[in-house]
Protein backbone atom coordinates (compact mmCIF):
# COMPACT_ATOMS: atom_id res chain seq x y z
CA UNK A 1 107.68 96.48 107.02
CA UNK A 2 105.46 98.64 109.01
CA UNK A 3 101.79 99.39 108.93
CA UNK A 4 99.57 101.65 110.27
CA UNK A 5 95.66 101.86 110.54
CA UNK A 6 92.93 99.76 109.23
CA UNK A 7 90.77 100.46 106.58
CA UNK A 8 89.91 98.92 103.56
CA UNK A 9 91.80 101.10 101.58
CA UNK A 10 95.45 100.36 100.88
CA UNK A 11 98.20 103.19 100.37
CA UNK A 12 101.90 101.91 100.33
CA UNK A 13 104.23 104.73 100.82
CA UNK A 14 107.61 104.10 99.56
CA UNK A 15 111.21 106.17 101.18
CA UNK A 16 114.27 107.41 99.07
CA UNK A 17 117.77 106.15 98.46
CA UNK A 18 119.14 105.78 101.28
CA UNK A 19 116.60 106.58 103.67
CA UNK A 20 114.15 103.95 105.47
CA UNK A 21 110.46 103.45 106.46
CA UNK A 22 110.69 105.53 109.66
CA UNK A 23 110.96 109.25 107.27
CA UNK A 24 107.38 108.96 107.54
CA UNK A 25 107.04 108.60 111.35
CA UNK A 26 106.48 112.38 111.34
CA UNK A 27 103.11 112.23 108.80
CA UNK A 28 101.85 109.13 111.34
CA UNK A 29 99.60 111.63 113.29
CA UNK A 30 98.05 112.99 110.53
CA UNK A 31 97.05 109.72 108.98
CA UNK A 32 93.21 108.84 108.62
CA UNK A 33 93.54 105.29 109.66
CA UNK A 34 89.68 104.46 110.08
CA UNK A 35 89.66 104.60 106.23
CA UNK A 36 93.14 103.62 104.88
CA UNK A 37 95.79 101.19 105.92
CA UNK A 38 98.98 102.49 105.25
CA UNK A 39 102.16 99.94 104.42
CA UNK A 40 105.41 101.43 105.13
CA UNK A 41 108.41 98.81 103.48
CA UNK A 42 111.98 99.19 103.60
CA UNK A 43 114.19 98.64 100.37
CA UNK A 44 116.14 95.45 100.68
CA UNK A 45 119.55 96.61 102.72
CA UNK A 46 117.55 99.69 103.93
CA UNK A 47 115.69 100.69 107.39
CA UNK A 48 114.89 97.32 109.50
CA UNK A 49 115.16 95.37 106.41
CA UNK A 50 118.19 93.09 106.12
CA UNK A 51 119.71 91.76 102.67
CA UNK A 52 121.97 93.19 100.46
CA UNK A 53 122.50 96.89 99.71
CA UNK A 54 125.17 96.55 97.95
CA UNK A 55 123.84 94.78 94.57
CA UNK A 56 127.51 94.48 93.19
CA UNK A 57 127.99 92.38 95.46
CA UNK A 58 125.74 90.33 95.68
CA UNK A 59 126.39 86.45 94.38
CA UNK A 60 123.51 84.09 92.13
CA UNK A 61 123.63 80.53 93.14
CA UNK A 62 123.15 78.16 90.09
């Protein structure tokens, strides 16, 4: 998960299927950071985050 800026304000912005945190990069500079703090997360399997992206596949212990 990535953030950006540091305001009070909180605005999580969410990628497609199949796509990961870093399809925003290109918005970055345009970003008022002062006010907001903006929370870039990558689905589970997706991006830099690691898990399973398959969810057939994945196994329930107990």
């Amino acid at each position: 998960m990535r953030t950006v800026g540091s305001g009070e304000h909180v605005v999580i912005a969410l990628h497609g299927s199949f796509g990961s945190s870093r399809a925003w990069t290109a918005f970055e500079p345009h970003l008022d950071r002062r006010q907001f703090t903006y929370v870039f997360p990558d689905y589970r399997g997706y991006g830099d985050r690691r898990g399973v992206s398959r969810p057939d596949r994945a196994t329930r212990s107990g």
